[in-house]
C-alpha atoms as a PDB file:
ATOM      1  CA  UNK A   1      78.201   5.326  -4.671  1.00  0.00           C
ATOM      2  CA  UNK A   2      81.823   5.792  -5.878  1.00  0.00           C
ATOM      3  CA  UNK A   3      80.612   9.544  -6.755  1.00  0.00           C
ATOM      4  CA  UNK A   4      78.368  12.263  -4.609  1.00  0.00           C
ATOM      5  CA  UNK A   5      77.460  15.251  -6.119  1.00  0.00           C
ATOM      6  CA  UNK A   6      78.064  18.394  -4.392  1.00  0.00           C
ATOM      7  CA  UNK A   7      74.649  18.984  -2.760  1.00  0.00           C
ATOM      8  CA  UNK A   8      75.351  15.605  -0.711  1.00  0.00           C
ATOM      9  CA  UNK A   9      78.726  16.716   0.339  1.00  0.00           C
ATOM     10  CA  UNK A  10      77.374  20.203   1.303  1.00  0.00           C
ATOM     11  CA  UNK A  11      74.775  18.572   3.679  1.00  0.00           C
ATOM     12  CA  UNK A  12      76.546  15.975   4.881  1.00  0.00           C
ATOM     13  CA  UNK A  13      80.480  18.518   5.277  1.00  0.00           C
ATOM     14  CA  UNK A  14      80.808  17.716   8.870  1.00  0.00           C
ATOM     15  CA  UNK A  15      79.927  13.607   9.198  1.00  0.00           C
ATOM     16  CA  UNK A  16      82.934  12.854   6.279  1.00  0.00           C
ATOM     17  CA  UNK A  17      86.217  13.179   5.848  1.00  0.00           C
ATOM     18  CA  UNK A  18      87.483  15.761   2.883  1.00  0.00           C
ATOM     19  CA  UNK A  19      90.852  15.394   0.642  1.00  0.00           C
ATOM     20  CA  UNK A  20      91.790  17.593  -1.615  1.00  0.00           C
ATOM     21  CA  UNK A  21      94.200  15.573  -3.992  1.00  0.00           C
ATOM     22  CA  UNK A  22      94.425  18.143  -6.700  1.00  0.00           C
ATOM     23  CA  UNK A  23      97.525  17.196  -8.926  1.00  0.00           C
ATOM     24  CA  UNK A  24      98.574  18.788 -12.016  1.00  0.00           C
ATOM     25  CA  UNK A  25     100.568  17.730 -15.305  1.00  0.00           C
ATOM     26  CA  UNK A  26     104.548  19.086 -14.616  1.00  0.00           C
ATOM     27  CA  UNK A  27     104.046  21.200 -17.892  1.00  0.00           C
ATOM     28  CA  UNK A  28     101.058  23.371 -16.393  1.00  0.00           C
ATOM     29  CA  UNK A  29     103.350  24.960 -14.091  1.00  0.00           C
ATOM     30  CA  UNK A  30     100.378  25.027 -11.419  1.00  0.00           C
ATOM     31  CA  UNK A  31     101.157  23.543  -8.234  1.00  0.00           C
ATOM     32  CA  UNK A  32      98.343  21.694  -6.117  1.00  0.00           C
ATOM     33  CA  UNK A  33      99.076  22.388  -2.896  1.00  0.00           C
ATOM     34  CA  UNK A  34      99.483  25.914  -3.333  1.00  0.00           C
ATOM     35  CA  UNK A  35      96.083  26.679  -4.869  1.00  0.00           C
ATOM     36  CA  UNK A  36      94.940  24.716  -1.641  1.00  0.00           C
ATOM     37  CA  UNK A  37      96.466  26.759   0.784  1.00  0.00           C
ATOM     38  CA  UNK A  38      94.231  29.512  -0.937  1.00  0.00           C
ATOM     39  CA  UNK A  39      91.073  28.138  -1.451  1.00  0.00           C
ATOM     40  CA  UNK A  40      89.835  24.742  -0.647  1.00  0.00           C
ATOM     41  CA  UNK A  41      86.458  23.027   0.461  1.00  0.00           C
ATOM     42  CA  UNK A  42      86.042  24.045   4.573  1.00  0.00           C
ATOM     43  CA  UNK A  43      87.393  20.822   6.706  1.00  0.00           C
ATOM     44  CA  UNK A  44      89.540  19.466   3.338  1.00  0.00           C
ATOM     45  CA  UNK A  45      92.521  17.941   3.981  1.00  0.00           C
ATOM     46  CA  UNK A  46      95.566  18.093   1.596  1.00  0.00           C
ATOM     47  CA  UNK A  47      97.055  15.040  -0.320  1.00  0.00           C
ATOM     48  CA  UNK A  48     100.190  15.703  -2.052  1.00  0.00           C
ATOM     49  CA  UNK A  49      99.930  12.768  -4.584  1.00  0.00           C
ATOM     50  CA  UNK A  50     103.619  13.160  -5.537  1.00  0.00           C
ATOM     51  CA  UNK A  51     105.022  12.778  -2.003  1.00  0.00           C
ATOM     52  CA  UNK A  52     102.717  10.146  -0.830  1.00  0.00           C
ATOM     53  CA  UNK A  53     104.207   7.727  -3.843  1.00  0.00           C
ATOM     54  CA  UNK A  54     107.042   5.449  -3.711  1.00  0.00           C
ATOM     55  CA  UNK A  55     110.245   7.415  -3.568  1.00  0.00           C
ATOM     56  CA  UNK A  56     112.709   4.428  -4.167  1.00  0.00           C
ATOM     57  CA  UNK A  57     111.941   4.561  -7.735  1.00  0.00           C
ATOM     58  CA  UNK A  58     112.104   7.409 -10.612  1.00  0.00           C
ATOM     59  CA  UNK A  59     108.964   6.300 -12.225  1.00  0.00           C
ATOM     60  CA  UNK A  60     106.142   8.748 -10.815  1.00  0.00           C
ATOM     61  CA  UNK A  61     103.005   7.946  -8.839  1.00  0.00           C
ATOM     62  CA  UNK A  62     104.126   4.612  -7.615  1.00  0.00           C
ATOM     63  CA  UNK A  63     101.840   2.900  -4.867  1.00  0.00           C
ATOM     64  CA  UNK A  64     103.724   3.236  -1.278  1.00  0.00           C
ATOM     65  CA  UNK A  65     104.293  -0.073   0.822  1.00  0.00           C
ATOM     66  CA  UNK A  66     101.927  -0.925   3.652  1.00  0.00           C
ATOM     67  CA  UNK A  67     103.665   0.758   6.933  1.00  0.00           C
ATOM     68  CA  UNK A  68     104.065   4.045   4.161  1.00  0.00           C
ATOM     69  CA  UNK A  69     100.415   4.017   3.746  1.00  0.00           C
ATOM     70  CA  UNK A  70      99.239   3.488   7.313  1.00  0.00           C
ATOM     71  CA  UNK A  71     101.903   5.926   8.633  1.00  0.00           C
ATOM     72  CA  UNK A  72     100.209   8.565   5.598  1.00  0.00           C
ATOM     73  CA  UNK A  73      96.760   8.080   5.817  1.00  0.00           C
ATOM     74  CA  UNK A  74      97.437   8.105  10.095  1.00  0.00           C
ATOM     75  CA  UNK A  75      98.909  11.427   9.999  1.00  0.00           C
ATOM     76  CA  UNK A  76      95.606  12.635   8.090  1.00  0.00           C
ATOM     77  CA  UNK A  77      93.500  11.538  11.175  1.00  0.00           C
ATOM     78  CA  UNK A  78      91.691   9.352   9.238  1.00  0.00           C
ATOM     79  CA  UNK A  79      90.442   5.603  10.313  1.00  0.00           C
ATOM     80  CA  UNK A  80      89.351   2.820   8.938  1.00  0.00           C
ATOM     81  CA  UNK A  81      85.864   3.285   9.144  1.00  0.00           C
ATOM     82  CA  UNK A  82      85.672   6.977   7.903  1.00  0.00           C
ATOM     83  CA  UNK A  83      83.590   8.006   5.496  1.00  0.00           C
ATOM     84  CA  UNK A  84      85.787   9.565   2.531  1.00  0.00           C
ATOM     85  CA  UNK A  85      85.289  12.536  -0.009  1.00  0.00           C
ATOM     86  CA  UNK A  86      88.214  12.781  -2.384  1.00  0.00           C
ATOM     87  CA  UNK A  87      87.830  15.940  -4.447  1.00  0.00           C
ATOM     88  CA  UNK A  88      90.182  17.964  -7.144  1.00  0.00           C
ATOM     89  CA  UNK A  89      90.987  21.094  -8.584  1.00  0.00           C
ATOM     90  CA  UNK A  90      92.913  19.331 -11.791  1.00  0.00           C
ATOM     91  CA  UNK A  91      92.051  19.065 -15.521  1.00  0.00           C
ATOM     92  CA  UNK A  92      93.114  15.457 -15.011  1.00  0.00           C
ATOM     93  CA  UNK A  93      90.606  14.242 -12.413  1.00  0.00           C
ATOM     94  CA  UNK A  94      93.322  13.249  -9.800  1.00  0.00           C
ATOM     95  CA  UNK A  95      90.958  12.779  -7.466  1.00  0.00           C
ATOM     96  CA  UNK A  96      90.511   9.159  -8.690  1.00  0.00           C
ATOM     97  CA  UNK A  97      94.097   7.899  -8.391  1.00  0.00           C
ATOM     98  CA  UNK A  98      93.809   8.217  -4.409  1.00  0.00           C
ATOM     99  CA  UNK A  99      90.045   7.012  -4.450  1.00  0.00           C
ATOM    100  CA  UNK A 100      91.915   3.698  -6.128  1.00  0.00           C
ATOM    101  CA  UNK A 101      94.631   4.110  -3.337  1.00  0.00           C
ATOM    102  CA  UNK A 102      92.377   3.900  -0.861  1.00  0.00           C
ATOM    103  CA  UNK A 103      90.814   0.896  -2.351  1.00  0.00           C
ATOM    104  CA  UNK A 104      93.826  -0.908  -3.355  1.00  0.00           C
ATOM    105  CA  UNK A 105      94.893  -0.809   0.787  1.00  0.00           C
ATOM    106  CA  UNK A 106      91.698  -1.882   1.589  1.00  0.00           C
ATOM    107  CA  UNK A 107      89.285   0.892   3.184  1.00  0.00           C
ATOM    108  CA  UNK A 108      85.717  -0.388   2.546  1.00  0.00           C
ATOM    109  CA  UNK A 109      84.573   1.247  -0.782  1.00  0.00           C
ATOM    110  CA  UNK A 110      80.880   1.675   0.107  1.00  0.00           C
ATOM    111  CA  UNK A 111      83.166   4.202   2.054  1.00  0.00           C
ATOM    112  CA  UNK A 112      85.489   6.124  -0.668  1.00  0.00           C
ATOM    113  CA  UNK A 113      84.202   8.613  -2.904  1.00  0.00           C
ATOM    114  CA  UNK A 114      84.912  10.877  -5.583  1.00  0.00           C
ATOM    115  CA  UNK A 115      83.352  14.616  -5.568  1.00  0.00           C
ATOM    116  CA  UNK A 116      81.568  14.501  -9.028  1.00  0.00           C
ATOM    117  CA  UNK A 117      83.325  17.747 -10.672  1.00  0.00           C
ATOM    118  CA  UNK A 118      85.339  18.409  -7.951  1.00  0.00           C
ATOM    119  CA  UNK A 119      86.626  22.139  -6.827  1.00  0.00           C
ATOM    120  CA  UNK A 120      85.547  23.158  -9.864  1.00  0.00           C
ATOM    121  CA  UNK A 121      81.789  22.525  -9.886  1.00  0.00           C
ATOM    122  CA  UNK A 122      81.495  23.265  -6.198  1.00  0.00           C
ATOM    123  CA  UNK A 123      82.877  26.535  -7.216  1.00  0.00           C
ATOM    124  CA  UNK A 124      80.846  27.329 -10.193  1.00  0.00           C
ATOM    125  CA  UNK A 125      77.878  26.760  -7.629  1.00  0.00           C
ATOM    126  CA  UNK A 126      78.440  29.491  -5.219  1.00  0.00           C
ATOM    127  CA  UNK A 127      79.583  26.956  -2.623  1.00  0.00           C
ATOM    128  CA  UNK A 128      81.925  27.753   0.448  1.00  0.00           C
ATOM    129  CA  UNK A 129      85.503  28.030   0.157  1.00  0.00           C
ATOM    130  CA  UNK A 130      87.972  28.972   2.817  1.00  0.00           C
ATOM    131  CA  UNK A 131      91.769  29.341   3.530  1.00  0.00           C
ATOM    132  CA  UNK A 132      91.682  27.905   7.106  1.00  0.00           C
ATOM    133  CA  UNK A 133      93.805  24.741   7.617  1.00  0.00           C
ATOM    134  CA  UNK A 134      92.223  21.877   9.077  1.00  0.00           C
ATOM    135  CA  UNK A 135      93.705  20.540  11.982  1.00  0.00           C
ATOM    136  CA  UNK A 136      94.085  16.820  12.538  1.00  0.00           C
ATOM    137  CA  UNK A 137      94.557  14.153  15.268  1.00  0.00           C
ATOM    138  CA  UNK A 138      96.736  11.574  14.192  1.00  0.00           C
ATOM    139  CA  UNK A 139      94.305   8.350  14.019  1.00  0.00           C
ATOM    140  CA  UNK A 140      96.013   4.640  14.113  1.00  0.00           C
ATOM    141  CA  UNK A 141      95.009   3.588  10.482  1.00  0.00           C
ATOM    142  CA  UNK A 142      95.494  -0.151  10.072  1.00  0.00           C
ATOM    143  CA  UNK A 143      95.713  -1.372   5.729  1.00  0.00           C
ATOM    144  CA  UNK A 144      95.605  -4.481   4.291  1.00  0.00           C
ATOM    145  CA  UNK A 145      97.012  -5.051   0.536  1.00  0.00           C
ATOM    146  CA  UNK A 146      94.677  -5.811  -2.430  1.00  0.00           C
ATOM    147  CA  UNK A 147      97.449  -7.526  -4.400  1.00  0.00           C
ATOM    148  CA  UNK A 148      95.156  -8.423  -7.269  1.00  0.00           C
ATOM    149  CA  UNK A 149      94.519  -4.721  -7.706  1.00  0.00           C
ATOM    150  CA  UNK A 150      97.575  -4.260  -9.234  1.00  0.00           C
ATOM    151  CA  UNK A 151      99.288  -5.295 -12.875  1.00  0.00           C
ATOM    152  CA  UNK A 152     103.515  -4.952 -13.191  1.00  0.00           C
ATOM    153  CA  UNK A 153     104.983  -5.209 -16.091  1.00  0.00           C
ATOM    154  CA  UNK A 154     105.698  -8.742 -16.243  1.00  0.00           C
ATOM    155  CA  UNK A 155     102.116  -9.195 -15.945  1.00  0.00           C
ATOM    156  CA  UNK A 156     101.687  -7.017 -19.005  1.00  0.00           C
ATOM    157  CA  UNK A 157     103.762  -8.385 -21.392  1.00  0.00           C
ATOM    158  CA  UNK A 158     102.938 -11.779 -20.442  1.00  0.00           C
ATOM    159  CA  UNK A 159      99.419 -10.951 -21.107  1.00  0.00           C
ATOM    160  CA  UNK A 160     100.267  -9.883 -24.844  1.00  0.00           C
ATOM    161  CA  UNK A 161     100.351 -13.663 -26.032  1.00  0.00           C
ATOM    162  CA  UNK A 162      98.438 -14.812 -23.315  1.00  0.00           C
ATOM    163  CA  UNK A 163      95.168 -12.576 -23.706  1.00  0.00           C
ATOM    164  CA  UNK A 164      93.978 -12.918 -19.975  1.00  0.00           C
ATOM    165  CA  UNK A 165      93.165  -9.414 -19.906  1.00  0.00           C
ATOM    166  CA  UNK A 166      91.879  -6.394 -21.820  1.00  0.00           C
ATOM    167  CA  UNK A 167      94.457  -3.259 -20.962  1.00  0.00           C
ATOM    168  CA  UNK A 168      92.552   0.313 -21.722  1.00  0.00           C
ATOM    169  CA  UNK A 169      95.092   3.109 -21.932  1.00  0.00           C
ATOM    170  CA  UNK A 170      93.190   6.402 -21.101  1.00  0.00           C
ATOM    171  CA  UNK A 171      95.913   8.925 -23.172  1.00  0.00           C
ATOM    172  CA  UNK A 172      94.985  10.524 -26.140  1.00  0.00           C
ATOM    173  CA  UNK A 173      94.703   9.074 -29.121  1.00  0.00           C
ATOM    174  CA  UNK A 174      97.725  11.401 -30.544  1.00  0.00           C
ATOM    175  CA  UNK A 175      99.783   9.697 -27.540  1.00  0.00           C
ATOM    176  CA  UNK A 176      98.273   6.275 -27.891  1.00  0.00           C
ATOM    177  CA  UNK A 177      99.367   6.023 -31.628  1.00  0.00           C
ATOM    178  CA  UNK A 178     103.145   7.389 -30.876  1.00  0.00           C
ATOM    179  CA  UNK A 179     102.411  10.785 -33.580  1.00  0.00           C
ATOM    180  CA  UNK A 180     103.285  13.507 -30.827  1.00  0.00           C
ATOM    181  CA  UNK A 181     106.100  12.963 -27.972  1.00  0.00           C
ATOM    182  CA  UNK A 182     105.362  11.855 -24.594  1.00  0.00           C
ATOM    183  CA  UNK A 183     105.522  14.532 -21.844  1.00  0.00           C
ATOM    184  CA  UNK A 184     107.848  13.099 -19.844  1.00  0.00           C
ATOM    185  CA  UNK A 185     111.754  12.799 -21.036  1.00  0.00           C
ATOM    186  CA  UNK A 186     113.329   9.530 -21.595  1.00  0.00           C
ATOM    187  CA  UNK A 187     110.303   7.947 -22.783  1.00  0.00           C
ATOM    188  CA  UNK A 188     109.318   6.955 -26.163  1.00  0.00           C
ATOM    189  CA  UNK A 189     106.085   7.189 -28.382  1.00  0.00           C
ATOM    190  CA  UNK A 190     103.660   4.687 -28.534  1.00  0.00           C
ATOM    191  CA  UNK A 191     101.458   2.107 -27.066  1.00  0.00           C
ATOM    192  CA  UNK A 192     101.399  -1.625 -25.309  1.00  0.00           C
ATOM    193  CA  UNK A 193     101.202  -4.055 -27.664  1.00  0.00           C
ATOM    194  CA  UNK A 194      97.193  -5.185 -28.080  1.00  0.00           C
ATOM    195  CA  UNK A 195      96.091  -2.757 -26.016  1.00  0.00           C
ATOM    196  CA  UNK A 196      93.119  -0.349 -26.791  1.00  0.00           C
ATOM    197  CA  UNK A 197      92.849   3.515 -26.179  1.00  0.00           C
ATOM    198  CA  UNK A 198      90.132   5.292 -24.967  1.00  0.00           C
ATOM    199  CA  UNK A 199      91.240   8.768 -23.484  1.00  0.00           C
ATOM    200  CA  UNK A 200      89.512   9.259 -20.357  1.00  0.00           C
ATOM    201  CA  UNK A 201      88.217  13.218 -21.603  1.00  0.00           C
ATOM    202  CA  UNK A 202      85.442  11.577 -23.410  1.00  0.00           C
ATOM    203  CA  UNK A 203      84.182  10.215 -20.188  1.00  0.00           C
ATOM    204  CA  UNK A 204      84.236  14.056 -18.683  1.00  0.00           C
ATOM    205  CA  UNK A 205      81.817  16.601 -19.177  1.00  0.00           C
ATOM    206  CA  UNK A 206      82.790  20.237 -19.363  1.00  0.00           C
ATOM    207  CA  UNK A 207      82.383  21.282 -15.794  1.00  0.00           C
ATOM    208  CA  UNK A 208      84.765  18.018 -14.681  1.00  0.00           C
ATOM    209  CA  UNK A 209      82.008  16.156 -13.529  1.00  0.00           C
ATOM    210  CA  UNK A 210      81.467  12.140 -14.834  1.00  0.00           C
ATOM    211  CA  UNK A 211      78.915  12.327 -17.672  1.00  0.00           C
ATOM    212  CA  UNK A 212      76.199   9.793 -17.192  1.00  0.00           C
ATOM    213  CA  UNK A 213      76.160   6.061 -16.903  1.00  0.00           C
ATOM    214  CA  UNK A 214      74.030   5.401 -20.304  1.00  0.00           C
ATOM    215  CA  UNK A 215      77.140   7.215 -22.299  1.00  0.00           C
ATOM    216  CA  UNK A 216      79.378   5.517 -19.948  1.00  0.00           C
ATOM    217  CA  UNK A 217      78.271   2.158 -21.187  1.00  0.00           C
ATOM    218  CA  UNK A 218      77.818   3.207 -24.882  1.00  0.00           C
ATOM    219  CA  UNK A 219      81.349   4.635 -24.641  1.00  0.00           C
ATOM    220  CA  UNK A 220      82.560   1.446 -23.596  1.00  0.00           C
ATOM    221  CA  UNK A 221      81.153  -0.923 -25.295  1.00  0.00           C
ATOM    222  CA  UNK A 222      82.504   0.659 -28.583  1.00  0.00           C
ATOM    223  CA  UNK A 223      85.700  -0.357 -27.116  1.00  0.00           C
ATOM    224  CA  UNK A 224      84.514  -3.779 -25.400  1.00  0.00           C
ATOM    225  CA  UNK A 225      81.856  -4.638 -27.160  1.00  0.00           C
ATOM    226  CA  UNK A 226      78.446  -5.601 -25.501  1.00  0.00           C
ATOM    227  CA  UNK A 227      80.489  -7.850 -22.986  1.00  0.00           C
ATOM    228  CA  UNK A 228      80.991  -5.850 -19.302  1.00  0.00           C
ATOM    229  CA  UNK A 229      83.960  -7.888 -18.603  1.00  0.00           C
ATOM    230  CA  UNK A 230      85.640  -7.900 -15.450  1.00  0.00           C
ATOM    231  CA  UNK A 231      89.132  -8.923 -17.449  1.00  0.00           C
ATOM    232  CA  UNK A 232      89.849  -5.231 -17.521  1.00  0.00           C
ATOM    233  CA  UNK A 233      92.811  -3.706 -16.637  1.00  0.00           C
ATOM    234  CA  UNK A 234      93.418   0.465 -16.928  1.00  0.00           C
ATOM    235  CA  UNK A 235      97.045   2.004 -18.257  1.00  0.00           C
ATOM    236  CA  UNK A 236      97.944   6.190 -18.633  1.00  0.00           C
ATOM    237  CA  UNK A 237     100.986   7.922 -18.722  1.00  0.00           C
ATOM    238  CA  UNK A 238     101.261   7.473 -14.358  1.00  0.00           C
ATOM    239  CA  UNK A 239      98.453   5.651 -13.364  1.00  0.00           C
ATOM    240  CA  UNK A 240      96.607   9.037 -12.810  1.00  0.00           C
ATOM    241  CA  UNK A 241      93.662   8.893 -15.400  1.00  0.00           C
ATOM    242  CA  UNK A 242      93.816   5.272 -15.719  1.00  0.00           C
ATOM    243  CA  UNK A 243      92.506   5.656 -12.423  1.00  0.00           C
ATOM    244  CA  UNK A 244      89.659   7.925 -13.899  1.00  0.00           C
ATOM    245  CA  UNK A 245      88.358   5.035 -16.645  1.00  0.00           C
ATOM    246  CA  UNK A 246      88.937   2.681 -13.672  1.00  0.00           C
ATOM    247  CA  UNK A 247      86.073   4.486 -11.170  1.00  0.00           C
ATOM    248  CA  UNK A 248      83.782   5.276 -14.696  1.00  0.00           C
ATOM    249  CA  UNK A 249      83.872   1.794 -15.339  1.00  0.00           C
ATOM    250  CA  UNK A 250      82.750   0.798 -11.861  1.00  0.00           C
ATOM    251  CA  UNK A 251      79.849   2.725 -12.379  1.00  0.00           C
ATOM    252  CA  UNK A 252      78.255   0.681 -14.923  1.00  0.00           C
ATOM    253  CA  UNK A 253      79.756  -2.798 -13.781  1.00  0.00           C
ATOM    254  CA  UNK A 254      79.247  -3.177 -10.068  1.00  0.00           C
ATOM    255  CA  UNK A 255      81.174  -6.551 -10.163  1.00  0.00           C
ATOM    256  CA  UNK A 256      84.250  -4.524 -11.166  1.00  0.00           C
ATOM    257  CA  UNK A 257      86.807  -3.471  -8.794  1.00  0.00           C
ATOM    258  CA  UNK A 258      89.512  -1.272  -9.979  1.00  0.00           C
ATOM    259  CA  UNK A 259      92.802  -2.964 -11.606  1.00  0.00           C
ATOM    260  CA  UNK A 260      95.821  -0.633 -12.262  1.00  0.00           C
ATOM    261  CA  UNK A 261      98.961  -0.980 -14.726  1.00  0.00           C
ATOM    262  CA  UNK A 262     100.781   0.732 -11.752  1.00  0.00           C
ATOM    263  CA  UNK A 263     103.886   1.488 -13.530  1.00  0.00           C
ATOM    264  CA  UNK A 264     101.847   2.720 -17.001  1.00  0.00           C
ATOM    265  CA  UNK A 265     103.328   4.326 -19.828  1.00  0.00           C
ATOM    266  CA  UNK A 266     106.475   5.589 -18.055  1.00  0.00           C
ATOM    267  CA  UNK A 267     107.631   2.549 -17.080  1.00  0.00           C
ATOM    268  CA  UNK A 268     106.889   0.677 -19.864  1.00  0.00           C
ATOM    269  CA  UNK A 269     107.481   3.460 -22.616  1.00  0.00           C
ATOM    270  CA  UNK A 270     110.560   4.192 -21.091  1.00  0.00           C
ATOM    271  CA  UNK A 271     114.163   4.639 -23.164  1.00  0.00           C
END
């Protein structure tokens, strides 16, 4: 149940706990938070996904330390046992990246979900917006570190002669094959060695939602083959929609928990 629909968050608003994580590429020149504090889902909460990374480093989207995380998901009001509805307003389904957060520092993920289409579907439905801020009491959040959940880029290059692991970058294929520049400066074109692309758009339909599990699994297994490995490990620009082919792909492999190239392109594309 990594995704509810927005009829089940609409009856069930008041026994879960909403996040809005919207997050949007720098070159959009929207800002998340902003279009929050105008309309958001009643009771959401806001997640600035940019803040709530490591700051020690310059490469973006970084997953916090332990006492971060605890200290950020505290200050939400949130617990360990909470049932959680991560939604977003972004063309780049950011919702995911915190929905593998969450998972990575080990909230129960029978408990995490993603809002299938997010602000935008809710929206196109007629469904309740407001302005008001949600007020919180600070909760006493306790995490525990899924260290496996997470590739570095030792891992990765050790993997390109090894061959442990498939790595799935979801960019586009223009990015993927180096022919147009990367977004961000001081990074170069291209691709990991060995690795495969599938950009995670094809996965979306047009109203943002997931489309369904049988073209999931076709999708896939024109990259995989017929073989639902678990030996799969997701890559992007930031670890943002790597996150996205990470939750699709738990959808049609329940064995598979999520495993993130946390450093992605801009670490290991950089100049």
């Amino acid at each position: 149940m990594s995704l509810v629909d927005t009829n089940w968050l609409e009856d069930n608003i008041n026994n879960v706990k909403i996040i809005d994580c919207s997050w949007h590429m720098p070159q959009t020149q929207r800002n998340g938070f902003e279009e929050y504090t105008k309309e958001h889902i009643p009771n959401a909460i806001f997640f600035d996904l940019d803040k709530n990374s490591d700051q020690n480093t310059d490469l973006p989207h970084m997953l916090v330390d332990k006492k971060s995380w605890e200290k950020i998901i505290s200050s939400m009001g949130i617990s360990n046992d909470d049932d959680v509805v991560i939604y977003d307003n972004s063309d780049v389904i950011s919702s995911c990246r915190l929905w593998y957060n969450f998972i990575y520092f080990g909230h129960n993920p029978q408990l995490v979900h993603v809002l299938d289409g997010g602000l935008k579907k809710w929206k196109n439905e007629n469904k309740e917006v407001t302005n008001l801020f949600t007020k919180n009491i600070n909760s006493k959040y306790l995490a525990k570190e899924f260290y496996h959940l997470v590739k570095d880029k030792n891992q990765i290059n050790e993997n390109t002669y090894k061959n442990k692991f498939k790595v799935i970058d979801a960019r586009s294929k223009e990015r993927f094959e180096g022919k147009i520049k990367e977004p961000r400066k001081e990074t170069r074109s291209g691709s990991i060695p060995k690795s495969l692309c599938l950009p995670y758009k094809k996965l979306i339909n047009e109203d943002n939602s997931f489309k369904n599990k049988n073209e999931i699994s076709e999708i896939f297994k024109e990259i995989l083959g017929q073989e639902m490995t678990t030996n799969v490990i997701f890559s992007c620009g930031s670890g943002v929609t790597a996150s996205v082919l990470a939750l699709a792909y738990s959808l049609i492999n329940n064995k598979y928990m999520p495993i993130i190239y946390d450093g992605s392109w801009a670490e290991y594309g950089k100049i």
